[in-house]
Protein backbone atom coordinates (compact mmCIF):
# COMPACT_ATOMS: atom_id res chain seq x y z
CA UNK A 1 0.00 0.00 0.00
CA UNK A 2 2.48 2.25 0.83
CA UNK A 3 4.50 1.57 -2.22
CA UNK A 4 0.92 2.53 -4.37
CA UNK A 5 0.81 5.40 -2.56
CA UNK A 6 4.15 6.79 -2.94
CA UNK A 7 4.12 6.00 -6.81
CA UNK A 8 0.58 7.66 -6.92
CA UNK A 9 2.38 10.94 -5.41
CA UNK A 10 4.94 11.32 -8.00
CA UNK A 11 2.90 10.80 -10.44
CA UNK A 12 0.75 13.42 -9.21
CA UNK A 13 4.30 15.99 -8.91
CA UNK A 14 5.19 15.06 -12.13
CA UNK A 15 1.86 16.21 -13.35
CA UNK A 16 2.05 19.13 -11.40
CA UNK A 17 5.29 20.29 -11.89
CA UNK A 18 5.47 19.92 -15.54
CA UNK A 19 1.89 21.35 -16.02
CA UNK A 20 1.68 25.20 -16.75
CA UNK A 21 2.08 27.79 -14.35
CA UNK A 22 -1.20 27.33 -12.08
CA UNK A 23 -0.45 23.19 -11.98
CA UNK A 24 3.41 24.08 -11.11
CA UNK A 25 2.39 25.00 -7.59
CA UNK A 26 0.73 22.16 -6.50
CA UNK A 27 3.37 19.92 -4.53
CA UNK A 28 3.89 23.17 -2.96
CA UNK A 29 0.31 24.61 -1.98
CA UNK A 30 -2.98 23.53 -1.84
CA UNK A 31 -6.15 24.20 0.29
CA UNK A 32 -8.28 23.12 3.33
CA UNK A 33 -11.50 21.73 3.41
CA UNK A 34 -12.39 25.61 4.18
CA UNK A 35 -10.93 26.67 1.16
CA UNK A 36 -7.91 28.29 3.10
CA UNK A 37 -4.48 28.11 1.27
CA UNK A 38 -2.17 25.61 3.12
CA UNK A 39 1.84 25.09 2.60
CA UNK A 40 2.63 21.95 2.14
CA UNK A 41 6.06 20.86 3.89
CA UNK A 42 8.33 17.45 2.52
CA UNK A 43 10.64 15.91 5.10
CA UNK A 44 12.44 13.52 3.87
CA UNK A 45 14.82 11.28 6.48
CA UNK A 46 16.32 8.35 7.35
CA UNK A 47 15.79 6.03 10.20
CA UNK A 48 20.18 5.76 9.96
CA UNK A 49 20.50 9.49 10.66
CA UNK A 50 20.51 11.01 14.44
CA UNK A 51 19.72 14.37 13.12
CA UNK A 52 16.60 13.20 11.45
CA UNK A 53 15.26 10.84 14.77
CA UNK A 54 16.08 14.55 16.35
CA UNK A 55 14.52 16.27 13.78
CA UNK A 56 11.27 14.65 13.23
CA UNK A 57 9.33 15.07 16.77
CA UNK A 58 10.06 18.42 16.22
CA UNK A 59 8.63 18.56 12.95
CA UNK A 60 5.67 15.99 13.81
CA UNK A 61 5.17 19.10 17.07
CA UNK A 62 5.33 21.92 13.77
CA UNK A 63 2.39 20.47 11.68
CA UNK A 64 0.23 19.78 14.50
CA UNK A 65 0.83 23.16 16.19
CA UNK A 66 -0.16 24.85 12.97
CA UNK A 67 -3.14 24.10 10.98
CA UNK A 68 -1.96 25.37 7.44
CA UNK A 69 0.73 23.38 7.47
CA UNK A 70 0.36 19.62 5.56
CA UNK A 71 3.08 17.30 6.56
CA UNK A 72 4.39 14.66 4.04
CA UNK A 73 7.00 12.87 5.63
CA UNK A 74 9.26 10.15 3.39
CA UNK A 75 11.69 8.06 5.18
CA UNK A 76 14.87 7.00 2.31
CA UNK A 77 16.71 4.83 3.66
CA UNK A 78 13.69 1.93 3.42
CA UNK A 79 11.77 3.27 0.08
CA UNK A 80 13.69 3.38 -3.06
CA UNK A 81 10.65 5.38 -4.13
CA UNK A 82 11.27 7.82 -1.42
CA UNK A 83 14.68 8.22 -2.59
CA UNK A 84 13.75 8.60 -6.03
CA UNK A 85 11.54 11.09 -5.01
CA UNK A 86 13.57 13.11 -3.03
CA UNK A 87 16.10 12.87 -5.83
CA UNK A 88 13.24 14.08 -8.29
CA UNK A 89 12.20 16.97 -6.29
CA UNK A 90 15.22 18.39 -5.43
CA UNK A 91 16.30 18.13 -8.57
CA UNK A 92 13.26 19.90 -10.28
CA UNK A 93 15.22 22.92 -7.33
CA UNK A 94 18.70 22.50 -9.03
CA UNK A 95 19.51 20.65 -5.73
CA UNK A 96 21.73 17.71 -4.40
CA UNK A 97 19.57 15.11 -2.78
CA UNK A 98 22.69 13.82 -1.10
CA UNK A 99 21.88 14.25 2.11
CA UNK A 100 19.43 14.01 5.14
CA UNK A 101 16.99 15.41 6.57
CA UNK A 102 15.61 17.35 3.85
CA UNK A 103 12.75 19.86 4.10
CA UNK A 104 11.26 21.03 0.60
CA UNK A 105 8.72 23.81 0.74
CA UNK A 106 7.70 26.44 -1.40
CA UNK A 107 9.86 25.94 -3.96
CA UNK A 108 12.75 26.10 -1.65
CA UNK A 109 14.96 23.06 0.17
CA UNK A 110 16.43 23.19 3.67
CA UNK A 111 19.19 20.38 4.62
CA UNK A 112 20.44 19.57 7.93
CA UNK A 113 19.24 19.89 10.94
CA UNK A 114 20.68 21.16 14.58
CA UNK A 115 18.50 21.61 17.06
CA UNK A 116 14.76 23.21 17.94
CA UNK A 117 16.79 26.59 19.02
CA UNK A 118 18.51 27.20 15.19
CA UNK A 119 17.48 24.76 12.42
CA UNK A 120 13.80 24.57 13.65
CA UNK A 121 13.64 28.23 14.54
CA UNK A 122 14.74 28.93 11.25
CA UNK A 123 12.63 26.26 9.68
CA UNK A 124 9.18 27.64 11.54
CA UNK A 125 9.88 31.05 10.61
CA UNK A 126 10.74 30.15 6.59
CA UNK A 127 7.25 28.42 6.25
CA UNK A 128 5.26 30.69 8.09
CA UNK A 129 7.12 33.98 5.64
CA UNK A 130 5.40 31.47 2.62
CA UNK A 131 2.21 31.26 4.45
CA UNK A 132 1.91 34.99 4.77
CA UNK A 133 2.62 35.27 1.06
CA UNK A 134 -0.27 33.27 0.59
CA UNK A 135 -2.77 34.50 3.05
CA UNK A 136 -1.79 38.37 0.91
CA UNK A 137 -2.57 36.42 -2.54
CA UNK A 138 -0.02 35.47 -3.87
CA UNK A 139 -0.78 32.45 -6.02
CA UNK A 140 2.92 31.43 -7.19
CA UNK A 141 4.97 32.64 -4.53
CA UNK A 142 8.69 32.82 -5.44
CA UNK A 143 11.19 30.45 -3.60
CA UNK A 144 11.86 32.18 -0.04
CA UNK A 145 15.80 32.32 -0.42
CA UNK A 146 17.11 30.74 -4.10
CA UNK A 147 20.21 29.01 -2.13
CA UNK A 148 19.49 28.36 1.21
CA UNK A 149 22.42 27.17 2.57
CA UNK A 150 22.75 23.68 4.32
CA UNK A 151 22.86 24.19 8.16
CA UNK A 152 25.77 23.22 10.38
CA UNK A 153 25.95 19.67 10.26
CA UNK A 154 28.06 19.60 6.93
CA UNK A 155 30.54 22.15 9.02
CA UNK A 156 30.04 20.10 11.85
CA UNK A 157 31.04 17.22 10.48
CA UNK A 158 34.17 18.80 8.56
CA UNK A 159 35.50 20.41 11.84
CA UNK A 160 34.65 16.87 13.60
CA UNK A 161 36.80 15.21 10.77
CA UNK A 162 39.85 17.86 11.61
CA UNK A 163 40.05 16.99 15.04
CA UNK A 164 39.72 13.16 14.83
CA UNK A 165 42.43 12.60 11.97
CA UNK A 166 44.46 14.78 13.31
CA UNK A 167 44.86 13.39 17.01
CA UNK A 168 44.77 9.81 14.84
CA UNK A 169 48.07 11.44 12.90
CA UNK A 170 49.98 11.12 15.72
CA UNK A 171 50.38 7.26 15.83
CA UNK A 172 53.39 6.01 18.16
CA UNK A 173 53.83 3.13 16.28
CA UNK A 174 53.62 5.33 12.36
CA UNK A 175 56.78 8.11 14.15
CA UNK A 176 58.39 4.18 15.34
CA UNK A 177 59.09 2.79 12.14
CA UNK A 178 59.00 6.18 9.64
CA UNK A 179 61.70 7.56 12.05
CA UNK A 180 63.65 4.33 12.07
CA UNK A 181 63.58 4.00 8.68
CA UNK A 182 64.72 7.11 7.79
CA UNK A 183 67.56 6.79 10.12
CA UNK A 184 68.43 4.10 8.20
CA UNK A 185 68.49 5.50 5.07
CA UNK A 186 70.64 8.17 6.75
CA UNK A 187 73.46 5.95 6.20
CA UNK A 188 73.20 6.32 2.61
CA UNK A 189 74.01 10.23 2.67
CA UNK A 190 71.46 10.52 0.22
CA UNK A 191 68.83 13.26 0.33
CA UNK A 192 67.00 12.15 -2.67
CA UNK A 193 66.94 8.79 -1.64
CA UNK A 194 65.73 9.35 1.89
CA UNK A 195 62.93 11.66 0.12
CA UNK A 196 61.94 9.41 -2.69
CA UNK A 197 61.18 6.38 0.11
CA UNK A 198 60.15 8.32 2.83
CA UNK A 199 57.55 10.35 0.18
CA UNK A 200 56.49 6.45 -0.94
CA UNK A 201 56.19 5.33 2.36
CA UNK A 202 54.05 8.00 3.51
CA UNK A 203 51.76 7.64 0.40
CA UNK A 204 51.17 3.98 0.74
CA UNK A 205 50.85 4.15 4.49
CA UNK A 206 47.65 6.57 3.46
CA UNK A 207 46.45 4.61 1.05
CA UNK A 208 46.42 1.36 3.14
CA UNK A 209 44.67 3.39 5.96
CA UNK A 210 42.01 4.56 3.33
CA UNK A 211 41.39 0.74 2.22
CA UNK A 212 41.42 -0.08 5.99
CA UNK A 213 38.76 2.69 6.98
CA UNK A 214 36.35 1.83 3.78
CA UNK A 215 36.51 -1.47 4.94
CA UNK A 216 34.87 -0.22 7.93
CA UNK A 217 32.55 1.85 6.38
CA UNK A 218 31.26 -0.74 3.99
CA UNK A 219 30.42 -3.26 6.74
CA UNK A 220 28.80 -0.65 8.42
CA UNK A 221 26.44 0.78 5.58
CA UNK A 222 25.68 -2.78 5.03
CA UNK A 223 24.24 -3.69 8.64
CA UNK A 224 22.68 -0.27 8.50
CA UNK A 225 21.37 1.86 11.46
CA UNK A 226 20.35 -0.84 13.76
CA UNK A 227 21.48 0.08 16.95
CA UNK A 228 23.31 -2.61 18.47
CA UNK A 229 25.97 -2.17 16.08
CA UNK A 230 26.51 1.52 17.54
CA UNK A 231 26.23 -0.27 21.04
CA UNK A 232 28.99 -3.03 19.86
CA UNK A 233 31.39 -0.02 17.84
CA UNK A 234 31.32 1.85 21.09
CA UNK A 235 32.31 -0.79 23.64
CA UNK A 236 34.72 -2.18 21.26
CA UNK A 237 36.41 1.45 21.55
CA UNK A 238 36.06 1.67 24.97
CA UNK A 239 37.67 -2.21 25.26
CA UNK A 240 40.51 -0.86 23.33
CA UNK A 241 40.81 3.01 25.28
CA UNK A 242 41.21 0.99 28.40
CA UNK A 243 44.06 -1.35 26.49
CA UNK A 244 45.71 2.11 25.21
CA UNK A 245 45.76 3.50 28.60
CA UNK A 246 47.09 0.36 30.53
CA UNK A 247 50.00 0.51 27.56
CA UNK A 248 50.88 3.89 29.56
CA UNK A 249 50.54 2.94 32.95
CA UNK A 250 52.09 -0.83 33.00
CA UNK A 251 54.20 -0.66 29.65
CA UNK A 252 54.90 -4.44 28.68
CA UNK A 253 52.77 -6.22 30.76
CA UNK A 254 49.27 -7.83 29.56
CA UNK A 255 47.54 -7.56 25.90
CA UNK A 256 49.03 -4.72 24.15
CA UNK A 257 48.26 -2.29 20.77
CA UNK A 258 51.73 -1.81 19.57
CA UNK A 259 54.16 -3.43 17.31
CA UNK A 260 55.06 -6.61 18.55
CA UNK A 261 58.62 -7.19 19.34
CA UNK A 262 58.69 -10.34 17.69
CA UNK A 263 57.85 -8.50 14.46
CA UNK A 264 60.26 -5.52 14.86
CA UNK A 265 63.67 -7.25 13.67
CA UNK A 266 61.32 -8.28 10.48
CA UNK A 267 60.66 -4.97 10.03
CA UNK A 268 64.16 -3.85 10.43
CA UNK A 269 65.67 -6.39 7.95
CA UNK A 270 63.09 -5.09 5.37
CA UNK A 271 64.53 -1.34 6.30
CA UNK A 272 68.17 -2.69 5.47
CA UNK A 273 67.62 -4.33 2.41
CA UNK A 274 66.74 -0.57 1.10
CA UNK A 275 70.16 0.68 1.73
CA UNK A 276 71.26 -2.62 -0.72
CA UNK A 277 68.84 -1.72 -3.27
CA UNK A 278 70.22 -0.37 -6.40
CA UNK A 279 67.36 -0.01 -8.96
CA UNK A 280 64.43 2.42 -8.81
CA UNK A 281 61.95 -0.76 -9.42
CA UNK A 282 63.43 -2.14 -6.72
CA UNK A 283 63.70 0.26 -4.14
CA UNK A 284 59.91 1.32 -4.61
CA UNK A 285 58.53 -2.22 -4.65
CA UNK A 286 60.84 -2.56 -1.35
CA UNK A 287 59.29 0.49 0.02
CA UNK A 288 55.61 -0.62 -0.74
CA UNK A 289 56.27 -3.44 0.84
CA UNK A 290 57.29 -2.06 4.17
CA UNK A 291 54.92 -0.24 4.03
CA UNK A 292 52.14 -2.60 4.12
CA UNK A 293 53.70 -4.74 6.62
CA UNK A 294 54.66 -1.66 8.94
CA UNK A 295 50.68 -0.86 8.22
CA UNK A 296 49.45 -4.47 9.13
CA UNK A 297 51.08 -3.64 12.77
CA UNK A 298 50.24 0.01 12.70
CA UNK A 299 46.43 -0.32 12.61
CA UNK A 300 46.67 -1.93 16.44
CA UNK A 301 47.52 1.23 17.86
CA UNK A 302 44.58 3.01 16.94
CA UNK A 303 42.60 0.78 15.43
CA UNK A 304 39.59 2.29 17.48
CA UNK A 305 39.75 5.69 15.73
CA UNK A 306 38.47 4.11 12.19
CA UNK A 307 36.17 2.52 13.75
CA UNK A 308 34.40 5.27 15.28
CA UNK A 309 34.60 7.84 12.43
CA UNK A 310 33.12 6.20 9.42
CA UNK A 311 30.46 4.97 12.66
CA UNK A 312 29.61 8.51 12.66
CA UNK A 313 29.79 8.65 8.88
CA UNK A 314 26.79 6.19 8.76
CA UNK A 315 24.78 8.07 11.37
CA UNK A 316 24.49 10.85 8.90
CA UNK A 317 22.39 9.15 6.00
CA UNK A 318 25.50 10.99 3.82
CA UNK A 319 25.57 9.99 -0.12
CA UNK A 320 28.23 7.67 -1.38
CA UNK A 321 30.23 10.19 -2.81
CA UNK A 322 30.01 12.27 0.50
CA UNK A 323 31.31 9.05 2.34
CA UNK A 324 34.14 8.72 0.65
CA UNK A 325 35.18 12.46 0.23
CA UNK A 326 35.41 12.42 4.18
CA UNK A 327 37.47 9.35 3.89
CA UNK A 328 40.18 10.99 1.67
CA UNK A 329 39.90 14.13 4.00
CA UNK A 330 40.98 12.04 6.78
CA UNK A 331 43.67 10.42 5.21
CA UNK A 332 44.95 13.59 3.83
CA UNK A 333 45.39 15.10 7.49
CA UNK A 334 46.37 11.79 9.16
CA UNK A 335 49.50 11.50 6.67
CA UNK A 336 50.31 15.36 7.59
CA UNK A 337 52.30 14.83 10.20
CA UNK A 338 54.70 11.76 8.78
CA UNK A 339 54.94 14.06 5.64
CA UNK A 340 56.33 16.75 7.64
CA UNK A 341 58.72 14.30 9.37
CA UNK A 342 59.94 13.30 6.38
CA UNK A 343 60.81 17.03 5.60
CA UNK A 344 62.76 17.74 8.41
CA UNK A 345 64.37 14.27 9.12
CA UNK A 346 66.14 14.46 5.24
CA UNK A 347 66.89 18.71 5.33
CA UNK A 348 68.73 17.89 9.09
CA UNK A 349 69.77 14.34 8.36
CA UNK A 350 68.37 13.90 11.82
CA UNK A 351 69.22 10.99 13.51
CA UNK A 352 66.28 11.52 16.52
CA UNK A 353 64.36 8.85 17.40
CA UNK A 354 60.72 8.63 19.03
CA UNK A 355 61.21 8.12 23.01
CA UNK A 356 59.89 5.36 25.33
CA UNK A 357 58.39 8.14 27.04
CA UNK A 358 56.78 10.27 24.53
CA UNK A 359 55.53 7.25 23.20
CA UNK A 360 53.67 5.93 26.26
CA UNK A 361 52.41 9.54 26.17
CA UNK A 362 50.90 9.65 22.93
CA UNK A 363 49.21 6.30 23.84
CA UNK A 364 47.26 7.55 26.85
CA UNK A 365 46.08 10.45 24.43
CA UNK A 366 44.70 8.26 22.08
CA UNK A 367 43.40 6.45 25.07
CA UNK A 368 41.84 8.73 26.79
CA UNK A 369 40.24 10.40 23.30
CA UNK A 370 39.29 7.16 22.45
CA UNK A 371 37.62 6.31 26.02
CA UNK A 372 35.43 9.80 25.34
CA UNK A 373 34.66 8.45 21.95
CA UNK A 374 33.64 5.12 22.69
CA UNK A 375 31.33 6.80 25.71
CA UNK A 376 29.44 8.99 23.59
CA UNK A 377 28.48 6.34 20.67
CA UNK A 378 27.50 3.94 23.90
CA UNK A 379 25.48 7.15 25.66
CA UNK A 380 24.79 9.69 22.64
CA UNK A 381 25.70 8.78 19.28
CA UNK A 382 24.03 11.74 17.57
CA UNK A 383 25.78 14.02 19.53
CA UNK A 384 29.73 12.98 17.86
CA UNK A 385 29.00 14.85 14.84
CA UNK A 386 28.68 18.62 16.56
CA UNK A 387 31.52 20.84 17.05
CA UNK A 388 31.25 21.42 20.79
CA UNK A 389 31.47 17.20 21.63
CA UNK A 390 33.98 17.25 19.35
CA UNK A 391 36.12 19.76 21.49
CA UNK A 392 35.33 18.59 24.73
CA UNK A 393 36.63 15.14 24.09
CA UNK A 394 39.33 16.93 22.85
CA UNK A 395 40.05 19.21 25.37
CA UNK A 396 39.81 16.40 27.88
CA UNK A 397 42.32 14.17 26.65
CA UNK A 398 44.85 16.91 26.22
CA UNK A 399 44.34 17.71 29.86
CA UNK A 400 44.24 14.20 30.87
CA UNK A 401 47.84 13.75 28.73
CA UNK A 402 49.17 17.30 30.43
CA UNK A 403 48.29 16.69 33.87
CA UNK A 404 50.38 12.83 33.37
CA UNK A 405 53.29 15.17 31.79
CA UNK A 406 53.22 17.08 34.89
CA UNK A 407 53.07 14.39 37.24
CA UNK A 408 56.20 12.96 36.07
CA UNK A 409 58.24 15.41 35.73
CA UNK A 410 57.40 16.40 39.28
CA UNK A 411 58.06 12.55 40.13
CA UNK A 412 61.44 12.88 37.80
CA UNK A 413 62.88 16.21 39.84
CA UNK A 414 65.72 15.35 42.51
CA UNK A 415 65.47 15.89 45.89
C-alpha cells in the first residue's frame, strides 16, 4: 500500500510540476477543506540518521501546532521510491539530494538539521514567511531564499573530521618505524633517496589506511542503522581506550596495541635491504612493501579511531560520494604529520628517534580520546557529529595527557 501510494504521489508531482504555471504550484500549496491556502512541507529522512530521529518530533510538534501546514514525511533509507523522489524533487530545485533530513517547501529546500533553538527556529519562521505570502494572494509565490544554505551539520562534520584525523596522525607506532627508517636510510648520505622512500612510504601508508577505513565503512552501511551495532562499535572502543591506557601505565605487561617485538627485527631487515637496493623498481617495490607490513602492525595502535569515524559517517544518512570524500579528508590530514617528518628528518639528516616516554604519552592520548569516543556512541551517538562534543573530548584528553606530563616530571625532579 504504501509503495501505491508513494508512486501515486509522483505521479501526481510530475503532473504538477510539468503542467503550466497554475499546476506548477501544486506539490507546494494547496487548500483546506475551508478553502484556506495551506503550505505543504516534505521531510524527507532516514531512520540511519541522528539528526533526522532529532529532527522529526520536532517537525511531527510543527504540523500539528499549525493548521496550514500539511506534513508529508518520506523516510529513504527503506523506500527506493522515497529516494527517487527526493532525488526528483530536489532536482526539479537545481539541488543535491545527497543528504538528510531534507525539508522542501515552497519551492525552496532546507538540509540539515541542529536543534529546535537554530534549524527549527529557522525552519518555523521560513514556512510561516510562505504562508503569509499566501494569506496576501499570492498564487505562485517565489522560492523564499534561491540558495538556502545547508545548516551546520556539513561544518560540523568537517570540523569533527579535523580533530579526529588529526589526534589519529599522531600514531606512536607510524613516528616508530618512519623515524627508524629514515635513520636508516641516513646511512646512505642521500637526500634524494631518503625523500623518494620516505615520500612512498608515507603515500602507501595513506592509502592502506584509506582501504582499511572503507573497509569499515562498507560493513557498516551494510548492517545499516540498527542500533546494536553503535552499542557493539562503542564498547569495542572503549575495550581498546582501556588497552591504550594500561599501555601507559604498565608498559609491557598484559595484551598490548603496539608493534610486537617479535615483528620488529622483520621490520628492520626489510629497512636494510633498502640501503642494498640499487634499482628504482626495486627500491619502490621494497618500500611498498614495508609499508604494508609496517601498516598491518600500525592499525593496532589506533585501530579504534576508524572505527568510530566512518560509525559517525553512517549516522548521517550521507551519499556515497560524501562518504568517501570524508574518507580521503581524513587520510589527507592523518599522513600530515609523517609528511612533515619526512621534511625535516632528510633537510637535518636527523638521527632523533621517538622516546619510550613520549611514546607511552601519545598512547594515553589516544586512550583517553578514544575512552570519550567510545562513551558517547554507547550514551549519545548523535551528539559525535557537533563541534562542541567534538572539542570537549578533545580538550579532555589533552588535559588528561598534560596533567600525566606534569606528574612525572614532578616525580622525575631530585630531591
Amino acid at each position: 500500500m504504501n509503495r501505491v501510494a508513494s508512486w501515486l504521489l509522483g505521479l501526481l508531482l510530475l503532473a504538477g510540476l510539468a503542467g503550466p504555471v497554475a499546476g506548477e504550484d501544486a506539490p507546494w500549496y494547496g487548500t483546506d477543506a475551508a478553502g484556506r491556502p495551506v503550505v505543504e512541507l516534505y521531510f524527507f529522512w532516514s531512520e540511519r540518521c541522528p539528526h533526522c530521529l532529532e529532527a522529526r518530533p520536532f517537525v511531527q510538534r510543527l504540523a500539528r501546532e499549525n493548521d496550514w501546514l500539511r506534513l508529508h514525511e518520506r523516510e529513504v533509507s527503506g523506500s527506493r521510491e522515497n529516494a527517487r523522489l527526493y532525488q526528483w524533487m530536489a532536482g526539479r530545485l537545481g539541488r543535491p539530494a545527497q543528504s538528510v533530513p531534507g525539508f522542501l517547501f515552497c519551492r525552496s529546500m532546507l538540509v540539515g538539521y541542529e536543534n529546535a533553538a537554530t534549524t527549527g527556529a529557522r525552519l518555523r519562521e521560513l514556512l510561516r514567511q510562505c504562508h503569509r505570502r499566501l494569506l496576501a494572494g499570492e498564487t505562485a509565490p517565489r522560492a523564499l531564499e534561491p540558495e538556502l544554505p545547508e545548516v551546520a551539520q556539513g561544518r560540523s562534520l568537517a570540523l569533527v573530521t579535523v580533530m579526529l584525523a588529526g589526534l589519529d596522525a599522531f600514531n606512536p607506532c607510524a613516528f616508530f618505524v618512519l623515524l627508524f627508517l629514515l635513520s636508516v636510510l641516513v646511512h646512505a648520505r642521500s637526500r634524494p633517496r631518503m625523500f623518494l622512500v620516505g615520500g612512498v612510504f608515507v603515500l602507501f601508508s595513506g592509502l592502506f589506511y584509506f582501504a582499511f577505513m572503507a573497509a569499515w565503512l562498507n560493513l557498516f552501511l551494510l548492517v545499516g542503522g540498527m542500533g546494536v551495532v553503535t552499542m557493539v562499535a562503542g564498547g569495542l572502543a572503549v575495550v581498546l581506550a582501556l588497552v591504550n591506557i594500561k599501555d601507559y601505565l604498565r608498559p609491557g605487561r598484559g595484551p598490548s596495541l603496539s608493534i610486537p617485538d617479535g615483528a620488529k627485527p622483520g621490520l628492520f631487515q626489510r629497512m636494510q635491504g633498502l640501503l642494498r637496493a640499487q634499482r628504482l623498481p626495486a627500491l619502490l617495490t621494497g618500500t611498498v612493501a614495508l609499508a604494508a607490513a609496517a601498516n598491518s602492525y600500525e592499525l593496532l595502535c589506533t585501530a579504534g579511531f576508524p572505527m568510530v569515524f566512518t560509525r559517525i559517517l553512517t549516522l548521517q544518512g550521507l551519499g556515497t560520494f560524501e562518504y568517501y570524500l570524508y574518507l580521503l579528508f581524513y587520510n589527507l590530514i592523518y599522513v600530515l604529520p609523517l609528511a612533515l617528518i619526512v621534511v625535516v628528518f632528510v633537510l637535518t639528516l636527523g638521527r632523533r628517534k621517538l622516546g619510550e616516554r613520549q611514546g607511552r604519552l601519545l598512547k594515553l592520548l589516544s586512550g583517553l580520546m578514544m575512552l570519550g569516543l567510545g562513551s558517547a556512541l554507547l550514551v549519545a551517538p548523535e551528539r559525535l557529529a557537533r563541534v562542541s562534543t567534538a572539542l570537549a573530548l578533545v580538550a579532555t584528553a589533552l588535559a588528561g595527557t598534560a596533567i600525566a606530563w606534569l606528574w612525572e616530571r614532578w616525580r622525575g625532579r631530585p630531591g
